[in-house]
Protein backbone atom coordinates (compact mmCIF):
# COMPACT_ATOMS: atom_id res chain seq x y z
CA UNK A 1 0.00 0.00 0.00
CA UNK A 2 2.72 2.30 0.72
CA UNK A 3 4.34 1.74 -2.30
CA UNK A 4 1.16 2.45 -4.28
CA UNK A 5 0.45 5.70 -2.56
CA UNK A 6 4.04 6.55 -3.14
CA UNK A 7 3.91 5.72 -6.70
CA UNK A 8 0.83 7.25 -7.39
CA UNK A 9 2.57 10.67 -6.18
CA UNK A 10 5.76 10.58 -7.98
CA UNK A 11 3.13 9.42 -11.27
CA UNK A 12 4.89 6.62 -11.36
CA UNK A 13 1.40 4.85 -11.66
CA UNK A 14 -1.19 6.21 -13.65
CA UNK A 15 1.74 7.85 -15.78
CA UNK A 16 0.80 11.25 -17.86
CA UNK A 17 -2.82 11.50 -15.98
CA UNK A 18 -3.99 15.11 -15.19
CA UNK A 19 -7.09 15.87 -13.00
CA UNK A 20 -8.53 18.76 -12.41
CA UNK A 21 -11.66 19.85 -10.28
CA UNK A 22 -14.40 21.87 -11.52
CA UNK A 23 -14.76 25.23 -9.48
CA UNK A 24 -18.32 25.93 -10.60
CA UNK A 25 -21.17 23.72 -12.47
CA UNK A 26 -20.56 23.28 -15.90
CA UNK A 27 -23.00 21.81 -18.82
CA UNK A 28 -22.47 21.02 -22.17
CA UNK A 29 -24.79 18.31 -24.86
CA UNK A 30 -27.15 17.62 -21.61
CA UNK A 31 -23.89 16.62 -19.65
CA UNK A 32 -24.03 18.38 -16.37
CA UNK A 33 -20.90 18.26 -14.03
CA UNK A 34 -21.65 19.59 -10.57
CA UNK A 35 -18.91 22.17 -9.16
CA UNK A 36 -16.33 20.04 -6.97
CA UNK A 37 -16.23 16.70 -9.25
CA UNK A 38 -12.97 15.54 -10.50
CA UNK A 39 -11.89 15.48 -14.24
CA UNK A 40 -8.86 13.67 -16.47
CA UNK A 41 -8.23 15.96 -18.80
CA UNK A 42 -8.52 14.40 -22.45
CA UNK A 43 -6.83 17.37 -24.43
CA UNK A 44 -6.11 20.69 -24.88
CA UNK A 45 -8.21 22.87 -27.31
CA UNK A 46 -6.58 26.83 -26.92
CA UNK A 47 -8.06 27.98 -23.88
CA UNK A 48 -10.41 25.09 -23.36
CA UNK A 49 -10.25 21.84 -22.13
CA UNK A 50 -11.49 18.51 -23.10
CA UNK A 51 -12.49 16.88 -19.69
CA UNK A 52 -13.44 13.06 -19.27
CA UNK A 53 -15.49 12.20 -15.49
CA UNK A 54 -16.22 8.68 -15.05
CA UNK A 55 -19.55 7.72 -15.63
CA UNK A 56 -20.96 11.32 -17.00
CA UNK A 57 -18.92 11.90 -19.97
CA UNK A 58 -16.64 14.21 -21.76
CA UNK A 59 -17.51 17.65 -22.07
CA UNK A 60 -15.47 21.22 -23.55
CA UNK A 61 -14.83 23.48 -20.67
CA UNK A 62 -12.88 27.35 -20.36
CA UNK A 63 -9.65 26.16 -18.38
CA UNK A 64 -10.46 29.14 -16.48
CA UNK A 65 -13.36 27.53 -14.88
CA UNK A 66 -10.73 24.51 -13.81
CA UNK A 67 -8.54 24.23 -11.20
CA UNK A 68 -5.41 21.19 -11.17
CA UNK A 69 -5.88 18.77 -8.51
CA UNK A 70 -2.16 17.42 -7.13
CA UNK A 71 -1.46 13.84 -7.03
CA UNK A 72 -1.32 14.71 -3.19
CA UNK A 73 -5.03 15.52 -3.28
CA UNK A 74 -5.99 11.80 -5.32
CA UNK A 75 -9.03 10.50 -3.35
CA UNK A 76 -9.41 6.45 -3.17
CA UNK A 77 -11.87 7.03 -6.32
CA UNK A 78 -9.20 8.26 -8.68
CA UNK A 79 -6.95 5.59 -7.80
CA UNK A 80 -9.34 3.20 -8.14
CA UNK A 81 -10.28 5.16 -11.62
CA UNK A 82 -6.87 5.90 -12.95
CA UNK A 83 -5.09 2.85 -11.54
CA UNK A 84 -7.17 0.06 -10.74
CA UNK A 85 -9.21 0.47 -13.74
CA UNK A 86 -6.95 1.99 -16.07
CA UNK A 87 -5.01 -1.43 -15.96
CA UNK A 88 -5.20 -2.72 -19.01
CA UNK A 89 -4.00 -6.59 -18.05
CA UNK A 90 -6.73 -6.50 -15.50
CA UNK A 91 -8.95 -5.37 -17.89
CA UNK A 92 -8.25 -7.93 -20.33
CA UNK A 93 -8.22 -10.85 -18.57
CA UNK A 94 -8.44 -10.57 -15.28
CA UNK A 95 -11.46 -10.46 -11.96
CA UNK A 96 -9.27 -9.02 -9.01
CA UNK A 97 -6.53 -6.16 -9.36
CA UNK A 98 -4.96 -8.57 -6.82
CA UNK A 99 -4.29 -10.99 -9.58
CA UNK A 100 -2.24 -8.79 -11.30
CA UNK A 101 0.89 -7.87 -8.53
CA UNK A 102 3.43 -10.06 -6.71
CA UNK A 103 2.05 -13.22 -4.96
CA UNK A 104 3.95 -12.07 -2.14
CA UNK A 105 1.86 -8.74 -1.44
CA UNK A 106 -1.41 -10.68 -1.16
CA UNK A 107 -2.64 -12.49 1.73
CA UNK A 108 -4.92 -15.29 1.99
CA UNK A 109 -8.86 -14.87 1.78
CA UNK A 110 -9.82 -13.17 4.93
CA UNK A 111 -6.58 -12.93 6.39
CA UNK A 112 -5.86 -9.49 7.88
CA UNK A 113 -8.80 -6.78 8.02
CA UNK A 114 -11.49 -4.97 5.86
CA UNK A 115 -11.30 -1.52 5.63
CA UNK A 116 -13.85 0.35 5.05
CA UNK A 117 -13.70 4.19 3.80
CA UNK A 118 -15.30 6.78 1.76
CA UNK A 119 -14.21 7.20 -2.02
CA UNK A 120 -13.83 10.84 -1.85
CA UNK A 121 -11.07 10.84 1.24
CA UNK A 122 -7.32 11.25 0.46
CA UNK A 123 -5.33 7.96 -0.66
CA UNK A 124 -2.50 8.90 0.82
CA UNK A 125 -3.73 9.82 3.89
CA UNK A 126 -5.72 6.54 4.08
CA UNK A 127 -2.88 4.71 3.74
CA UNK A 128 -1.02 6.75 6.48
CA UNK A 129 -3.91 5.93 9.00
CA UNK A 130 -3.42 2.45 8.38
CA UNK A 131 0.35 2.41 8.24
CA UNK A 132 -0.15 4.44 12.07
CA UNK A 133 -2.85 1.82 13.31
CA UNK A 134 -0.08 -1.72 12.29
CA UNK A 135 3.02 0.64 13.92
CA UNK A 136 0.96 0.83 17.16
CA UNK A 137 -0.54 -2.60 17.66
CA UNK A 138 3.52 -3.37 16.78
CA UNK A 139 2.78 -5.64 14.29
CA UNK A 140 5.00 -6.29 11.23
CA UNK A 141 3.63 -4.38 8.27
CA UNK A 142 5.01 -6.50 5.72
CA UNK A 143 2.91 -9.31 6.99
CA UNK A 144 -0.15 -7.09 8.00
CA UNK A 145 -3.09 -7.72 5.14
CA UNK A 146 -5.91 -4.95 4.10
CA UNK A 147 -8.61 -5.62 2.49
CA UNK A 148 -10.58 -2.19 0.64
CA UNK A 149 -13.09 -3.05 -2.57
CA UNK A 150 -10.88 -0.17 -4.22
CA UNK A 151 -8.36 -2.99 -5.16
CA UNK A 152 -10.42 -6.17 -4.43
CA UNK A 153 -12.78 -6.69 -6.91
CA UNK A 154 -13.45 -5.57 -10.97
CA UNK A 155 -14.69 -2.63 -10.65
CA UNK A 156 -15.86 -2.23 -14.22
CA UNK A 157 -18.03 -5.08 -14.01
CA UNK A 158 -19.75 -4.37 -10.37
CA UNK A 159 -20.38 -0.74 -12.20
CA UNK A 160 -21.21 -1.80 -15.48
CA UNK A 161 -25.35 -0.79 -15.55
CA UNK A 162 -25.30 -2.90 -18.74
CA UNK A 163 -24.49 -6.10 -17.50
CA UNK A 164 -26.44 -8.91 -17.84
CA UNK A 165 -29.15 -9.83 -15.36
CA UNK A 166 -27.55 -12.14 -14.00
CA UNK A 167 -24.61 -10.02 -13.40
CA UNK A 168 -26.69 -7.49 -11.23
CA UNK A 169 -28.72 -10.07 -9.30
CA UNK A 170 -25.20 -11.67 -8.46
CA UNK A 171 -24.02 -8.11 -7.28
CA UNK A 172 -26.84 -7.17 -4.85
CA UNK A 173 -26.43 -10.43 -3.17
CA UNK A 174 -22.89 -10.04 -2.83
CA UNK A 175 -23.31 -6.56 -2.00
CA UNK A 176 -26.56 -7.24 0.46
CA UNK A 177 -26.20 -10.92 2.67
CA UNK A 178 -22.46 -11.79 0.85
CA UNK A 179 -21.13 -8.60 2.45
CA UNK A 180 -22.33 -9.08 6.09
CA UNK A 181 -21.04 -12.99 5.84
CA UNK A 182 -17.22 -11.73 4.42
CA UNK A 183 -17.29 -9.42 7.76
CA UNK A 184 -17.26 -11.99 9.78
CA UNK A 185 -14.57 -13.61 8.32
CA UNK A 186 -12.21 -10.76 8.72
CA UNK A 187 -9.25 -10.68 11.78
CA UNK A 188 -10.08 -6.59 12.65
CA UNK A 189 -12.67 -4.73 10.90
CA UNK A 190 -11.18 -0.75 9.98
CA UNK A 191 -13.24 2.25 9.45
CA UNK A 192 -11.06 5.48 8.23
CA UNK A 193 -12.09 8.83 9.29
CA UNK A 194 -10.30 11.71 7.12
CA UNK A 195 -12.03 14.05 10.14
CA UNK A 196 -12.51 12.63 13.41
CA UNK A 197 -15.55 15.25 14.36
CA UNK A 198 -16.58 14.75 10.34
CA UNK A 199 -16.68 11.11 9.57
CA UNK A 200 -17.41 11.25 5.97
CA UNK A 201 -17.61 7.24 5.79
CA UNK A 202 -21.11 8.06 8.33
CA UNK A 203 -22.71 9.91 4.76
CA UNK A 204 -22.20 7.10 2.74
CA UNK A 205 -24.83 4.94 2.79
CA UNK A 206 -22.53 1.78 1.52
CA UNK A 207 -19.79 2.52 4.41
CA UNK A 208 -22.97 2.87 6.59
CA UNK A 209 -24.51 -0.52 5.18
CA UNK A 210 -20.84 -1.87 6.28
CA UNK A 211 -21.00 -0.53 9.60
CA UNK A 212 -24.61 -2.29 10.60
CA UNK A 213 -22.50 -5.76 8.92
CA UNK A 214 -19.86 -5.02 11.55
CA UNK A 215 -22.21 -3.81 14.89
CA UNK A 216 -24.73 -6.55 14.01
CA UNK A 217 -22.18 -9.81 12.99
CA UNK A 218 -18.68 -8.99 14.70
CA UNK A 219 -19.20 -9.40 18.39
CA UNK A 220 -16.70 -11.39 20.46
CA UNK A 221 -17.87 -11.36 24.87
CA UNK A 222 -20.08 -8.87 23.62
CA UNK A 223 -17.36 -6.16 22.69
CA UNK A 224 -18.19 -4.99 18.59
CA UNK A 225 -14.68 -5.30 17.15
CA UNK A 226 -14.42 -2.13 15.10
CA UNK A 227 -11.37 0.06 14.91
CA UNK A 228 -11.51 3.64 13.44
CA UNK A 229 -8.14 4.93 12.30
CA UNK A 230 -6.74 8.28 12.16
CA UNK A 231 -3.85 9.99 10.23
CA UNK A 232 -0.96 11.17 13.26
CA UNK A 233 -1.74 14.32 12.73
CA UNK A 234 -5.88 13.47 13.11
CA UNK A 235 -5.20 11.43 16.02
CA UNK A 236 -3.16 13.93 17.79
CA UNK A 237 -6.33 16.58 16.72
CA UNK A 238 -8.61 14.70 18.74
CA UNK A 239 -7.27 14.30 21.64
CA UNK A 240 -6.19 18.31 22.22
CA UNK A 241 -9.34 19.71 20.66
CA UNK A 242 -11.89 17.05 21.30
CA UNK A 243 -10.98 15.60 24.75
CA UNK A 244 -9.00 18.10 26.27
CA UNK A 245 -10.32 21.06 24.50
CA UNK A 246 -13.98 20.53 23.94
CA UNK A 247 -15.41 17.50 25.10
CA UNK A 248 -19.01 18.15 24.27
CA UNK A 249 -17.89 18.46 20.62
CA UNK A 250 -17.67 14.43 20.56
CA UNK A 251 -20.89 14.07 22.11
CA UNK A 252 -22.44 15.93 19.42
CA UNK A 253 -20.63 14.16 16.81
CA UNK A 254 -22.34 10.86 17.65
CA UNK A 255 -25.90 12.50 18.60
CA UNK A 256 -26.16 15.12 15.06
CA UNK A 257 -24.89 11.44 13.23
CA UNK A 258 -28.59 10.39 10.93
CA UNK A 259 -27.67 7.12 8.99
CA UNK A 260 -30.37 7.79 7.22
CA UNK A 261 -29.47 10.91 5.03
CA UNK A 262 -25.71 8.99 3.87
CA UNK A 263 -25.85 9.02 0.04
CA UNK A 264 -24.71 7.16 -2.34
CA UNK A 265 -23.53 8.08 -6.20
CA UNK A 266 -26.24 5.49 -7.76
CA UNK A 267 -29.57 5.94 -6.67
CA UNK A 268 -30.74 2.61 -7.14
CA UNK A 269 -27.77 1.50 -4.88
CA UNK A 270 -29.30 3.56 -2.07
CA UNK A 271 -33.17 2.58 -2.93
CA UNK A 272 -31.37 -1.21 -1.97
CA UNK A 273 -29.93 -0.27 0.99
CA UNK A 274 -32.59 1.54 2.72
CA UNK A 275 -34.99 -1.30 1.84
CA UNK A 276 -32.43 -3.99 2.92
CA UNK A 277 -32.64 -1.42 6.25
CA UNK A 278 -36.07 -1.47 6.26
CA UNK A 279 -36.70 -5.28 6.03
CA UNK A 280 -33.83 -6.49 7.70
CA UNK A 281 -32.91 -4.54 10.92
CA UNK A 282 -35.93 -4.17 13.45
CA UNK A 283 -36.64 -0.08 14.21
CA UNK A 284 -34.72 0.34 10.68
CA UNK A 285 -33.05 3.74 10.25
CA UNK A 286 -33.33 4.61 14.76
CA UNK A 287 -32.01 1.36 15.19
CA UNK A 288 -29.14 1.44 12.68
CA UNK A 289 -27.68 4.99 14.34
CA UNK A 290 -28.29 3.81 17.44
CA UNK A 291 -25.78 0.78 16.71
CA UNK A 292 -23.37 2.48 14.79
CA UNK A 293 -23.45 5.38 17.67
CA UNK A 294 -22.63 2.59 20.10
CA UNK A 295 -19.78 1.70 18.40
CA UNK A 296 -18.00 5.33 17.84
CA UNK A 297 -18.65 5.41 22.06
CA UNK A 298 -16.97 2.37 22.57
CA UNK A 299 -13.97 3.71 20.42
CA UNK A 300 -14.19 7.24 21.63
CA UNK A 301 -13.40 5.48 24.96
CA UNK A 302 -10.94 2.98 23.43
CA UNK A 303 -9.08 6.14 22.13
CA UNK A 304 -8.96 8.20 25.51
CA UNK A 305 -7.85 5.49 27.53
CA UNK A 306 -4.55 5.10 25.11
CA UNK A 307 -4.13 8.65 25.16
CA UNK A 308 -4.02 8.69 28.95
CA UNK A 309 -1.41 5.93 29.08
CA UNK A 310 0.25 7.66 26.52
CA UNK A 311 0.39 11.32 28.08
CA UNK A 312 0.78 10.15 31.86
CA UNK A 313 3.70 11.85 33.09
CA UNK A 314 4.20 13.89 29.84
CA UNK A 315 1.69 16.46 30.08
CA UNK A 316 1.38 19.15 31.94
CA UNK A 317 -1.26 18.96 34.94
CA UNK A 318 -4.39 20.79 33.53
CA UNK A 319 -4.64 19.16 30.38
CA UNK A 320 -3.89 16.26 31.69
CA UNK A 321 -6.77 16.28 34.45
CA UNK A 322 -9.08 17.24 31.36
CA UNK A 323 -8.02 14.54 29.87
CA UNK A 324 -9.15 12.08 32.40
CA UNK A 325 -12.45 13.98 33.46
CA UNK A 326 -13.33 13.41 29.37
CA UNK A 327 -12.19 9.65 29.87
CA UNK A 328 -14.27 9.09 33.09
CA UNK A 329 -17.42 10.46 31.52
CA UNK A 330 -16.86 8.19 28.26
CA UNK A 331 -16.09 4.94 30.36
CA UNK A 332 -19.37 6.03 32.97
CA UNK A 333 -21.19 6.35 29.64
CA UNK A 334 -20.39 2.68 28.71
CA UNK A 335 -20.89 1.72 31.96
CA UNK A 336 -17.27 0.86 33.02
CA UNK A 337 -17.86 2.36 36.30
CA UNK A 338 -14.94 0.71 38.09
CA UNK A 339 -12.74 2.48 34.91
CA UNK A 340 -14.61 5.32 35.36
CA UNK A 341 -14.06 5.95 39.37
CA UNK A 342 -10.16 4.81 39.07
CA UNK A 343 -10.28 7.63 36.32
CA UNK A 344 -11.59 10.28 38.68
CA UNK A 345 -9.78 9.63 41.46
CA UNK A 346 -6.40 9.87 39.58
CA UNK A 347 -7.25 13.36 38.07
CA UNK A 348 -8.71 14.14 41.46
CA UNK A 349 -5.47 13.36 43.30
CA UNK A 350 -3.35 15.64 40.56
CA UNK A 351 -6.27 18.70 41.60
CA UNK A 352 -5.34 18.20 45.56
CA UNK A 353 -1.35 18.18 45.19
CA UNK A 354 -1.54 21.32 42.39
CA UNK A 355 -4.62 23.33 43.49
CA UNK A 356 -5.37 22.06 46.99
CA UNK A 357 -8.60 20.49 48.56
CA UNK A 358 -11.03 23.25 48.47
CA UNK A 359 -10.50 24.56 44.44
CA UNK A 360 -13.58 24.71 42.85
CA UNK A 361 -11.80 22.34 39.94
CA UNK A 362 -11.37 19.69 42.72
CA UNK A 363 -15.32 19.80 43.25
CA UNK A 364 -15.98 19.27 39.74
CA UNK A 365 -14.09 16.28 39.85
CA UNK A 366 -15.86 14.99 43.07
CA UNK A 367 -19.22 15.66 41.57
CA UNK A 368 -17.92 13.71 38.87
CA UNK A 369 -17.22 10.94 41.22
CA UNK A 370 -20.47 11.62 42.48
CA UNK A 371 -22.18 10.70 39.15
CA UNK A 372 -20.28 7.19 38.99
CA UNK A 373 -21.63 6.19 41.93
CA UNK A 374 -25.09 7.56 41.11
């Protein structure tokens, strides 16, 4: 994976590909681009361009109305449509983009984890969040597997709306019950969020259709077994400005989050979805974001307990002490009272030797006691 994103930046893959993004809506023969989609540019034409975006078509625009988009900027959907599909032995002959690189890059079906993410998110910067998850579990990342549907399966033929029958009645059961049996097949289950307080894979409907696999299948002693990953820089984002700086912003991440509005590109994909929703998961859309808001508590609280072992003794006292007031609440909140109480105490014993009993900070940490044993 690194060597892909790495490639893909020095154009090393995808070779003599420009995109550009289209700073306002643009039409041309009844071909409408919305301001903000991504273009390869086809040709040059004076001060025009010729602009080709996947599944709308080509269309004459002032380069003026254009802006380049850096290799830097490549979102998991223009690798998948400028490398994955653009390879022409895959196309030829083969199902999987995995059939076409080394043997020894591959793992075996299942082995390692799905990850799940949002097409429009930065490559690279996916790839960094999973690069940081492997170095801190300390596992080997030669021998760590990832499994994403960017480089999985062919994506011309899951796309194609011309395929046979056959084709598409194969797809939506792969894509319906076939997806919610491969997650439980999986070692970890990864969710990438390019914005930890804006989790663009929570307005997709098919990450969100992945996330209900994962909360209602992947359960071991009645833990879910979903990671989200974060770039460094992310990681180190939430932890100053959500739990030390603003703690009620991450309760109002998970309480503004409505499954129900995620979108998807083909309509018909979504009409599926919701009625697989509707038919399939009892209280259907309140029932789905109350799941997948269960499991972004129990990683919240996952999170803050690293970043207390991590900061302990590194941090200066007030920060710190915020720290593990916002851990407390998120372990009282999943009910790890014991975690929560140990929590307290510890920030309330850093209060007493900096501020003294009788600060008004040490009484919001005893009322926060207080509502643990409550």
């Amino acid at each position: 994976m690194q060597e892909i994103a790495g490639s893909v930046l020095a154009g090393e893959l995808a070779p003599g590909v420009e995109l550009v993004l289209f700073k306002e809506n643009a039409q041309e023969g009844g071909v409408t681009i919305a301001a903000g989609s991504t273009g390869k540019i086809a040709r040059e034409d004076g001060d025009w361009l010729v602009v080709d975006v996947a599944y709308q078509g080509s269309l004459r625009v002032p380069a003026s109305k254009l802006e380049s988009k850096p290799r830097e900027d490549w979102t998991t959907e223009d690798v998948c449509e400028h490398v994955v599909k653009g390879n022409a032995d895959m196309m030829r002959r083969k199902q999987f983009y995995t059939d076409v690189v080394e043997a020894s890059v591959v793992g075996a079906a299942f082995e390692g984890a799905f990850v799940s993410q949002a097409r429009k998110t930065k490559f690279r910067d996916l790839v960094k969040a999973i690069v940081f998850h492997y170095e801190n579990t300390g596992a080997d990342l030669k021998s760590s597997f990832v499994w994403m549907d960017l480089f999985g399966a062919n994506q011309p033929l899951l796309c194609d709306n011309d395929a046979p029958p056959a084709i598409k009645v194969a797809r939506n059961k792969l894509l319906g019950s076939g997806l919610h049996e491969a997650l439980t097949k999986f070692d970890d289950f990864l969710v990438f969020f390019e914005a930890w307080d804006r989790p663009a894979p929570l307005l997709r409907a098919w990450c969100v259709w992945e996330l209900y696999g994962a909360a209602r299948f992947r359960k071991t002693a009645g833990q879910v077994t979903l990671q989200v990953i974060l770039t460094p820089i992310e990681a180190t984002r939430f932890v100053d400005e959500g739990l030390i700086g603003d703690f009620d912003s991450i309760a109002a991440s998970v309480a503004t989050m409505q499954v129900r509005s995620a979108e998807c590109f083909d309509k018909a994909d979504k009409a599926m979805i919701d009625k697989a929703i509707a038919e399939e998961v009892p209280g259907g859309h309140t029932t789905l974001d109350e799941m997948v808001a269960d499991q972004l508590q129990a990683w919240f609280t996952r999170a803050a307990l690293e970043a207390v072992s991590g900061r302990r003794g590194n941090e200066a006292f007030e920060p710190f002490t915020s720290l593990l007031a916002s851990t407390g609440a998120l372990l009282r909140d999943q009910g790890l009272l014991d975690k929560a109480l140990a929590t307290n105490e510890e920030a309330l014993d850093i209060k007493r030797s900096n501020l003294g009993a009788r600060h008004t900070s040490v009484a919001d940490t005893l009322n926060n006691m207080a509502g643990v044993y409550a």
